[in-house]
Protein backbone atom coordinates (compact mmCIF):
# COMPACT_ATOMS: atom_id res chain seq x y z
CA UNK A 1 0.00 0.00 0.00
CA UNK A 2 2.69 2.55 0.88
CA UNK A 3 5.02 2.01 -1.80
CA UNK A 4 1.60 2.98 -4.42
CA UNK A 5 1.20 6.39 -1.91
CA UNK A 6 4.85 7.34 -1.79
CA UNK A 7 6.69 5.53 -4.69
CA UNK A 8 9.42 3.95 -2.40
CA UNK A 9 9.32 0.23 -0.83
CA UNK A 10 6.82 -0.37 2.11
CA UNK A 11 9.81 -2.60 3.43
CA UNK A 12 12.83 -1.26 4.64
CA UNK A 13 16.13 -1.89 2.24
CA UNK A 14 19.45 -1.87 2.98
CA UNK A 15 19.60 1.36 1.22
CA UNK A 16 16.60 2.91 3.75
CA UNK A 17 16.57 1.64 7.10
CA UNK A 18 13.73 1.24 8.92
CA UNK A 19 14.20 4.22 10.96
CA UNK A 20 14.64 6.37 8.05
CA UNK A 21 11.78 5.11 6.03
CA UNK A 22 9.64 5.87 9.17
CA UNK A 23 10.80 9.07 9.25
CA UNK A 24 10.49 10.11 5.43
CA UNK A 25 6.74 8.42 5.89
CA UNK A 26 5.99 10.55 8.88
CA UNK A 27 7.60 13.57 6.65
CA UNK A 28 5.41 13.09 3.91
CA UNK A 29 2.80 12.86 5.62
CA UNK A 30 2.99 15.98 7.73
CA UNK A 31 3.78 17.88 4.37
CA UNK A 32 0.35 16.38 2.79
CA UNK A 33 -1.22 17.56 6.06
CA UNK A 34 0.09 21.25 5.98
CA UNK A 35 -1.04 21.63 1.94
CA UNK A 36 -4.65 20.13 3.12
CA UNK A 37 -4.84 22.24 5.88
CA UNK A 38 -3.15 25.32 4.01
């Protein structure tokens, strides 16, 4: 499901750690949230 929404892998990679994919997630999401509510 993710990896349709955001265009990268819903499981981490070597190249994005799970930490890091959390965190570009959360930052997506946030930045969706500011535009909507904008």
């Amino acid at each position: 499901m993710f990896d349709k929404i955001f265009g990268h892998p819903a499981r981490p990679t070597t190249r994005a750690p799970e930490g890091l994919w959390f965190d570009s997630i959360m930052e997506e999401l946030s930045m969706d949230f500011r535009k909507r509510s904008a």
